[in-house]
PDB file of N, CA and C in Angstrom:
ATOM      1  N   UNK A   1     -57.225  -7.442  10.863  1.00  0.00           N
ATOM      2  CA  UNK A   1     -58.017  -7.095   9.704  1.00  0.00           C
ATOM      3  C   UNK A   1     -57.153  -6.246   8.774  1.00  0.00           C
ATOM      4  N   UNK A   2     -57.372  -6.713   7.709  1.00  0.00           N
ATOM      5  CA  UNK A   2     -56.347  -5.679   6.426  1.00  0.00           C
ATOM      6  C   UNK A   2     -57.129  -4.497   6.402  1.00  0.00           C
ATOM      7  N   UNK A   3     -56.041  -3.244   5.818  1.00  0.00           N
ATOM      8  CA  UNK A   3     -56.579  -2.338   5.733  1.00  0.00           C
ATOM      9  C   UNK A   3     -56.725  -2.005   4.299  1.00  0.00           C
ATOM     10  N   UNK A   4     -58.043  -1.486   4.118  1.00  0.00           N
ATOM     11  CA  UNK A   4     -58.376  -1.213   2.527  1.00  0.00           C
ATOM     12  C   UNK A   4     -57.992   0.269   1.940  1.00  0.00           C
ATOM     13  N   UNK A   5     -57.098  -0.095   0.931  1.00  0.00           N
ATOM     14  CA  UNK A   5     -56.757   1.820   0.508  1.00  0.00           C
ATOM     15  C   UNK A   5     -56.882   1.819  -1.060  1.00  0.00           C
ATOM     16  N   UNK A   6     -57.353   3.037  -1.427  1.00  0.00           N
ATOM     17  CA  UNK A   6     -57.505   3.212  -2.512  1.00  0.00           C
ATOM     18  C   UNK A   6     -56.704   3.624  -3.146  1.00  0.00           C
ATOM     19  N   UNK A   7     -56.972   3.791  -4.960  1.00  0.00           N
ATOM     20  CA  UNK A   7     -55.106   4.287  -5.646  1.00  0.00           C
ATOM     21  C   UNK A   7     -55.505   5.373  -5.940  1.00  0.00           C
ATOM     22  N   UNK A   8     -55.042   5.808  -5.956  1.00  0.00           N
ATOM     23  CA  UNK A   8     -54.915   7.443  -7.280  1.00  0.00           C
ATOM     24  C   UNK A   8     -54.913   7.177  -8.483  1.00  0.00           C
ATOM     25  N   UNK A   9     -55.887   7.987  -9.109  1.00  0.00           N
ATOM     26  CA  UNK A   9     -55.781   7.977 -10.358  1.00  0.00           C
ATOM     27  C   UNK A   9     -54.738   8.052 -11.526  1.00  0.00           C
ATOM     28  N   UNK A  10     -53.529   8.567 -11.034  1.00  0.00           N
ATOM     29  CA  UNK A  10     -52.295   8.429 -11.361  1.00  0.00           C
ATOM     30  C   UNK A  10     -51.390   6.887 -11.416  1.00  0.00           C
ATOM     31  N   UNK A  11     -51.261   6.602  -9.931  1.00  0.00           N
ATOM     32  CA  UNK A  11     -51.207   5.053  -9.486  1.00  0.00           C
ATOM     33  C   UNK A  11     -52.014   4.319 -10.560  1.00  0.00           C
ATOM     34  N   UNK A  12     -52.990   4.119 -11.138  1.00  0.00           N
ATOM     35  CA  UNK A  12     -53.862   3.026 -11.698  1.00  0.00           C
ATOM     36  C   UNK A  12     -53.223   3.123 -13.343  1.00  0.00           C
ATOM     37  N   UNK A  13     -53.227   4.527 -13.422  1.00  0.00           N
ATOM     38  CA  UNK A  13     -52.448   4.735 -14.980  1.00  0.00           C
ATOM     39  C   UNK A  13     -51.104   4.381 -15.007  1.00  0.00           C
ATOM     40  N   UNK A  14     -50.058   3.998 -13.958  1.00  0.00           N
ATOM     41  CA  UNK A  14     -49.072   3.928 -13.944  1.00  0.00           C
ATOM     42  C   UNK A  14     -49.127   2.157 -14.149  1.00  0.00           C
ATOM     43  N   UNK A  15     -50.498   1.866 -13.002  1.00  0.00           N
ATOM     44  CA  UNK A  15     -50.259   0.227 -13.332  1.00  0.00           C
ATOM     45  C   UNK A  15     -50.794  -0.160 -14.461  1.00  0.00           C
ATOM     46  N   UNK A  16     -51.444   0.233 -14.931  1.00  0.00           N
ATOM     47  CA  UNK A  16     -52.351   0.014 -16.446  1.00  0.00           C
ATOM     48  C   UNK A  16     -51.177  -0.186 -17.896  1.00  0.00           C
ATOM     49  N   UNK A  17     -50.345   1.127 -17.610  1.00  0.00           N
ATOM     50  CA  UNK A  17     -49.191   1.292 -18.573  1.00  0.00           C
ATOM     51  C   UNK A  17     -48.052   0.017 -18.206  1.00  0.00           C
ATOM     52  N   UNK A  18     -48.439  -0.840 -17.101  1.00  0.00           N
ATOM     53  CA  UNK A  18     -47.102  -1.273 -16.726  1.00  0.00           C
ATOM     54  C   UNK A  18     -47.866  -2.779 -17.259  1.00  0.00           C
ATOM     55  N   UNK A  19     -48.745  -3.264 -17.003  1.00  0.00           N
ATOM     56  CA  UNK A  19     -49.655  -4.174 -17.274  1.00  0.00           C
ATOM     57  C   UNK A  19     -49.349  -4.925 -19.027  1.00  0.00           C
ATOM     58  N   UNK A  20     -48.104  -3.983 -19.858  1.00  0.00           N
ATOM     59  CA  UNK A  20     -47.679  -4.642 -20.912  1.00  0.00           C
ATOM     60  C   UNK A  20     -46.196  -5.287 -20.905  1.00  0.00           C
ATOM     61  N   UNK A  21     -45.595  -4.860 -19.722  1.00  0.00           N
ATOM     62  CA  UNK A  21     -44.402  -5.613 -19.740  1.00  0.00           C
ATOM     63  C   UNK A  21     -44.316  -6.672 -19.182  1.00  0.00           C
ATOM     64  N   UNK A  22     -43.921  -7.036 -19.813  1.00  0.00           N
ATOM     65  CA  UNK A  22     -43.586  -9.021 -19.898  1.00  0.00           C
ATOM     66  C   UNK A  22     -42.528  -9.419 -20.130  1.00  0.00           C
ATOM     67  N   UNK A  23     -41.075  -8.448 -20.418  1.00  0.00           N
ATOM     68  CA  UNK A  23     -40.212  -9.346 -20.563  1.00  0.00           C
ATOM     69  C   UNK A  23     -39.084  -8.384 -19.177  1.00  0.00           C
ATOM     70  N   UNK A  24     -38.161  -9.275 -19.164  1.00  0.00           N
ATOM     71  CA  UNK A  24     -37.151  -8.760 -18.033  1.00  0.00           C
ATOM     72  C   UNK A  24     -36.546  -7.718 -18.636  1.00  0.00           C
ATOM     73  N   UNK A  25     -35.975  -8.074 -19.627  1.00  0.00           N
ATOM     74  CA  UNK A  25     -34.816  -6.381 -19.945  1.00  0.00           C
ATOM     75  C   UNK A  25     -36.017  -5.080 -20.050  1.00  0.00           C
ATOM     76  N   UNK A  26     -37.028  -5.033 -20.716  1.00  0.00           N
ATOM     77  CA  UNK A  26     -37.825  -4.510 -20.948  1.00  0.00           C
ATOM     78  C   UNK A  26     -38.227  -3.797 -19.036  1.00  0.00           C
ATOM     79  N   UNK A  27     -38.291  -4.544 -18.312  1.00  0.00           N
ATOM     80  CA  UNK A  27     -38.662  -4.099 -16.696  1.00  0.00           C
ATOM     81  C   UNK A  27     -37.136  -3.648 -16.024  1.00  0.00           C
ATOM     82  N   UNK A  28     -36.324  -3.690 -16.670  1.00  0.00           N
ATOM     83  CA  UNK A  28     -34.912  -3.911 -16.373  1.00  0.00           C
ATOM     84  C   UNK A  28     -34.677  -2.077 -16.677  1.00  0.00           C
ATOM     85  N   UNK A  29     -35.061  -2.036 -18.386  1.00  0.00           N
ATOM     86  CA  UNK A  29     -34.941  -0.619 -18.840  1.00  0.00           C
ATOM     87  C   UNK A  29     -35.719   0.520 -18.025  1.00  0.00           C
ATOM     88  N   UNK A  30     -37.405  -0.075 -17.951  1.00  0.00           N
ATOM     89  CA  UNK A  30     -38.481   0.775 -16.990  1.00  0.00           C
ATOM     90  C   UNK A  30     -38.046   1.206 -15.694  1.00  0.00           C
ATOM     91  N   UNK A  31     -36.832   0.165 -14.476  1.00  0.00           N
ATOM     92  CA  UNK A  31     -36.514   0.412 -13.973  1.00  0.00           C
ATOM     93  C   UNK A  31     -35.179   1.986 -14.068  1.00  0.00           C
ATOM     94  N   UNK A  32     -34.246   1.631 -14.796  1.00  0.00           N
ATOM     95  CA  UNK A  32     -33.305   2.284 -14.965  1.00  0.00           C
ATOM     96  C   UNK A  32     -34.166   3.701 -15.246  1.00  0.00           C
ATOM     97  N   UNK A  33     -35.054   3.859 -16.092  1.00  0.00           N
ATOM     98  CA  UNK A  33     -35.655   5.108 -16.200  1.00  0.00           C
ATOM     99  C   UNK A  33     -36.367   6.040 -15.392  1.00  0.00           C
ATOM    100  N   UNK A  34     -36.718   5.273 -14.437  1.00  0.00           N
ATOM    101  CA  UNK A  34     -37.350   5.340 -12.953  1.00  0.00           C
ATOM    102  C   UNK A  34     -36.335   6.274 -12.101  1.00  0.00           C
ATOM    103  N   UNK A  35     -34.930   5.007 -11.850  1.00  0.00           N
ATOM    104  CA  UNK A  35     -34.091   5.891 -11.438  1.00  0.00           C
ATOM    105  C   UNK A  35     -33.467   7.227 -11.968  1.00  0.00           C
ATOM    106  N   UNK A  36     -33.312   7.565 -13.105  1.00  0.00           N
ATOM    107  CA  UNK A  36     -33.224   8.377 -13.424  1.00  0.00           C
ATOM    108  C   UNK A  36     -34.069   9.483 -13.123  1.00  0.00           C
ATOM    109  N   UNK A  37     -35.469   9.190 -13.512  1.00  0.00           N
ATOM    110  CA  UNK A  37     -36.073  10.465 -13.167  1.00  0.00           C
ATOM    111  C   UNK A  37     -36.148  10.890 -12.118  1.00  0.00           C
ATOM    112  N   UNK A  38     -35.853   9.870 -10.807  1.00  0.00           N
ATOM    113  CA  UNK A  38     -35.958  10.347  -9.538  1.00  0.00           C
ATOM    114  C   UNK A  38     -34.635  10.714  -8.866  1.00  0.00           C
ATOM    115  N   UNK A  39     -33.878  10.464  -9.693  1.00  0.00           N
ATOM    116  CA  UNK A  39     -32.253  11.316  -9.449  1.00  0.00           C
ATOM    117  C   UNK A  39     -32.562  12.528  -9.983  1.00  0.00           C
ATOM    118  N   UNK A  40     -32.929  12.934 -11.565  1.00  0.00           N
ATOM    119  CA  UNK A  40     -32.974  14.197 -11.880  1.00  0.00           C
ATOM    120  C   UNK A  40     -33.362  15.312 -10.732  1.00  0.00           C
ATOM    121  N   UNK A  41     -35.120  14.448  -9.996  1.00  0.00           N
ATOM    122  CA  UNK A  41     -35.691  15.419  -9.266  1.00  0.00           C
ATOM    123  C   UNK A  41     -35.155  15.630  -8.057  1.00  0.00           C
ATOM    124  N   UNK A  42     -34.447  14.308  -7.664  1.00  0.00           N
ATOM    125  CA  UNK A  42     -33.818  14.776  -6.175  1.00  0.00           C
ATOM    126  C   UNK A  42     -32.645  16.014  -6.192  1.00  0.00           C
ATOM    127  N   UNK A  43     -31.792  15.701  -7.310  1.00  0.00           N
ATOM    128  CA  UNK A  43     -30.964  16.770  -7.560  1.00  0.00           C
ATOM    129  C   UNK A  43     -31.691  18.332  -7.860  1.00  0.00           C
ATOM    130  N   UNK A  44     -32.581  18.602  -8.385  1.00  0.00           N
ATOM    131  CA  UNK A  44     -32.996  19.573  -8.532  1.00  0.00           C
ATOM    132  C   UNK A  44     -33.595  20.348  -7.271  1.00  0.00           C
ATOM    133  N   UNK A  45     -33.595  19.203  -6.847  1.00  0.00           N
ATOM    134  CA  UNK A  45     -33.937  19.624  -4.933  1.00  0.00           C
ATOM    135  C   UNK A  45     -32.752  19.715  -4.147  1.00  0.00           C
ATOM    136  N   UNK A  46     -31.551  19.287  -4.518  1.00  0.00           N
ATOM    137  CA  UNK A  46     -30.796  19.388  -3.547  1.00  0.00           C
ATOM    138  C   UNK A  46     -30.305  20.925  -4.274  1.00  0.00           C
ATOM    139  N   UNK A  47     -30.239  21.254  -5.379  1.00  0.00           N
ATOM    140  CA  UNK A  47     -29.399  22.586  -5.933  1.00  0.00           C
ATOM    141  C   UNK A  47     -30.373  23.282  -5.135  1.00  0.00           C
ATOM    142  N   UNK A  48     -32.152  23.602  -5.289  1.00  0.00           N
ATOM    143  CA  UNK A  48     -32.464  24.603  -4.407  1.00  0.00           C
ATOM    144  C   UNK A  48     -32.385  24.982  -3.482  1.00  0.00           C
ATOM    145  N   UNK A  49     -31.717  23.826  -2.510  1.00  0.00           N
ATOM    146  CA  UNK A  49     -31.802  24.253  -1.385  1.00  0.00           C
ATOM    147  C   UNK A  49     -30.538  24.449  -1.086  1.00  0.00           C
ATOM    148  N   UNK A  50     -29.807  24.203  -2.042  1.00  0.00           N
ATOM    149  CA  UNK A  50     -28.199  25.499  -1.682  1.00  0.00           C
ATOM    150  C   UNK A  50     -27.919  26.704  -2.520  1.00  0.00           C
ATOM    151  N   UNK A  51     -29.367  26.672  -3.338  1.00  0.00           N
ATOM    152  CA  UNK A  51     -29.254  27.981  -3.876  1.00  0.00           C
ATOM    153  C   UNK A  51     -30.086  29.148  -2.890  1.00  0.00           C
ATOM    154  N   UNK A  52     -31.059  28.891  -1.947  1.00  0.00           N
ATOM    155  CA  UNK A  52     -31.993  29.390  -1.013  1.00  0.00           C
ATOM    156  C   UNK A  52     -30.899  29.331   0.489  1.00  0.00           C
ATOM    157  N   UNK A  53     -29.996  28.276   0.650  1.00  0.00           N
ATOM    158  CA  UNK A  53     -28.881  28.177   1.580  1.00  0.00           C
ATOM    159  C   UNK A  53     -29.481  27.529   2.553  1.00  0.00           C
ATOM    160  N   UNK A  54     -30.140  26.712   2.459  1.00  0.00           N
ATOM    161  CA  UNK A  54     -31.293  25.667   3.578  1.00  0.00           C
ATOM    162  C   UNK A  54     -30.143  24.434   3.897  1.00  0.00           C
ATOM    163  N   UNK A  55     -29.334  24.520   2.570  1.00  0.00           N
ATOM    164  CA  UNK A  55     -28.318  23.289   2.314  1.00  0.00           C
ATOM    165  C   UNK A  55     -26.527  23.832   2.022  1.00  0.00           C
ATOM    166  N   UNK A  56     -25.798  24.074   3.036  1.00  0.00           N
ATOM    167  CA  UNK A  56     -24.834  23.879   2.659  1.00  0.00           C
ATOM    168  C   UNK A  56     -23.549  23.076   2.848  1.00  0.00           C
ATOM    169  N   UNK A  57     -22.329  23.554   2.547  1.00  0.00           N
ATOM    170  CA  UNK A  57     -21.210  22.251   2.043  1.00  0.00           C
ATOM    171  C   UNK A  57     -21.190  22.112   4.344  1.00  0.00           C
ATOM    172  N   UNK A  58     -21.059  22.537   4.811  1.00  0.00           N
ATOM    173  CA  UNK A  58     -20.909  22.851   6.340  1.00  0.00           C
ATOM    174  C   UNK A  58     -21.568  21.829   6.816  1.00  0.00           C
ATOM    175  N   UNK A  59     -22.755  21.819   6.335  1.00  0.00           N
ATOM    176  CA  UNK A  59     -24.028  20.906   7.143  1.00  0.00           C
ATOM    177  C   UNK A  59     -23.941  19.553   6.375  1.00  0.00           C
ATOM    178  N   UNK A  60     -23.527  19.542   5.192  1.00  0.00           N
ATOM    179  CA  UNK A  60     -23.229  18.233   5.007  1.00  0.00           C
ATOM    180  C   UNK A  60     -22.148  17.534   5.275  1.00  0.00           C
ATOM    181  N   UNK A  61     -20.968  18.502   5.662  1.00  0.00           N
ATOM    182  CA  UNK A  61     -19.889  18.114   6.534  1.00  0.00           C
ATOM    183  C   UNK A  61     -20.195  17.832   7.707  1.00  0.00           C
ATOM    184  N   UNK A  62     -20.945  18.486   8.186  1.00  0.00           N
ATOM    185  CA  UNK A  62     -21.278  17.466   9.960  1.00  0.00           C
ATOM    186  C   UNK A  62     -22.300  16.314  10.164  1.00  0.00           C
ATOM    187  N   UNK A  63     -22.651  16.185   8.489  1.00  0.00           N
ATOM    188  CA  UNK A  63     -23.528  14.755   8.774  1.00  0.00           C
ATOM    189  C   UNK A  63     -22.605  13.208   8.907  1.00  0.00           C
ATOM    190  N   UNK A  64     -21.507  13.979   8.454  1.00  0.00           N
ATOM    191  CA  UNK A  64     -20.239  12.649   9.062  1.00  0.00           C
ATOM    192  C   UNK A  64     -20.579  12.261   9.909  1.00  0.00           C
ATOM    193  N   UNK A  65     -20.278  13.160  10.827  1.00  0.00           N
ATOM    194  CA  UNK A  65     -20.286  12.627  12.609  1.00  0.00           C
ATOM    195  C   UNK A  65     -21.577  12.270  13.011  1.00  0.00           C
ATOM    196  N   UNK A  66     -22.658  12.500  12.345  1.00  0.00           N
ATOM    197  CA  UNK A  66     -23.479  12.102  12.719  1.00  0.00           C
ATOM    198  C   UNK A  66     -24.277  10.585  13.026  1.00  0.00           C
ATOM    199  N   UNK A  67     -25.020  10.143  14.043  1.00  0.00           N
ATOM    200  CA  UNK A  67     -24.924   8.853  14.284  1.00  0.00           C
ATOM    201  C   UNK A  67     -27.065   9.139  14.494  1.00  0.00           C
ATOM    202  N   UNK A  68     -26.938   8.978  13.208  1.00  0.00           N
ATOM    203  CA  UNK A  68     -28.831   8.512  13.142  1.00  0.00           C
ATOM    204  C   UNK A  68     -29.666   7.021  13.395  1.00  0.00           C
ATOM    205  N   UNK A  69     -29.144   6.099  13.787  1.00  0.00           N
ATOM    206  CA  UNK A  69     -29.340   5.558  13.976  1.00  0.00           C
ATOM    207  C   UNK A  69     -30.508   4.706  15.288  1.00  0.00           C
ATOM    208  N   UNK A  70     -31.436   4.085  14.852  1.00  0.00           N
ATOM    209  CA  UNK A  70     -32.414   4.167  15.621  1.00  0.00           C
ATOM    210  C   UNK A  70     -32.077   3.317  17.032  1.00  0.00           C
ATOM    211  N   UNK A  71     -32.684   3.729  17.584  1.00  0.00           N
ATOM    212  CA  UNK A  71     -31.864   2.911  18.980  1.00  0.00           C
ATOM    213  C   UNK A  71     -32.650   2.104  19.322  1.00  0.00           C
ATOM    214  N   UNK A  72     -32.568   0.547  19.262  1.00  0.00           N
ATOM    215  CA  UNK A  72     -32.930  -0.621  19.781  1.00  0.00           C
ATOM    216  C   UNK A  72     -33.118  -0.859  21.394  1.00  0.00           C
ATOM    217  N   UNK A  73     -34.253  -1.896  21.413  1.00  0.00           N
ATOM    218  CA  UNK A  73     -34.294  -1.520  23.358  1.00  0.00           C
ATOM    219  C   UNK A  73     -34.193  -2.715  23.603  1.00  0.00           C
ATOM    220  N   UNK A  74     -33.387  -3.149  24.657  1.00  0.00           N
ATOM    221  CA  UNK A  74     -32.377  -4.685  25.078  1.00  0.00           C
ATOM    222  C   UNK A  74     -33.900  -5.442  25.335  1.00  0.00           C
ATOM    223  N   UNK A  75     -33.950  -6.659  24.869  1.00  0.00           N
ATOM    224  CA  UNK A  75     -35.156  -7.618  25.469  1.00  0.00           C
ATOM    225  C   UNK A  75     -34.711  -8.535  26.214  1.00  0.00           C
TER     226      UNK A  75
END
């Protein structure tokens, strides 16, 4: 059975506003702007948290070695 979820009122204005593009470069640009804003904010998150020291150059040096990777189970 599918599960039924509702949008946010935000979500519906986002699809409502999007509901006029129709051409590719036009969804092409919407995209690129997208990324942008969500680079701006990630960056503004990564400066706080090496301005608070939650984040520094150390800990992102040992995410080298690090091996996150989810571990698969033999079938």
């Amino acid at each position: 059975m599918a599960q039924l979820t509702t949008i946010t009122p935000a979500q519906y204005e986002v699809l409502n506003m999007l509901s006029c593009i129709t051409r590719e470069d036009d969804l092409a640009e919407l995209k690129n702007v997208i990324v942008k804003f969500l680079n701006s904010r990630l960056q503004n998150e990564i400066d706080r948290l090496y301005d608070t020291g939650e984040l520094t150059d150390e800990k992102v040096a040992a995410w080298k070695h690090e091996h996150m990777r989810t571990p698969y189970k033999q079938m």
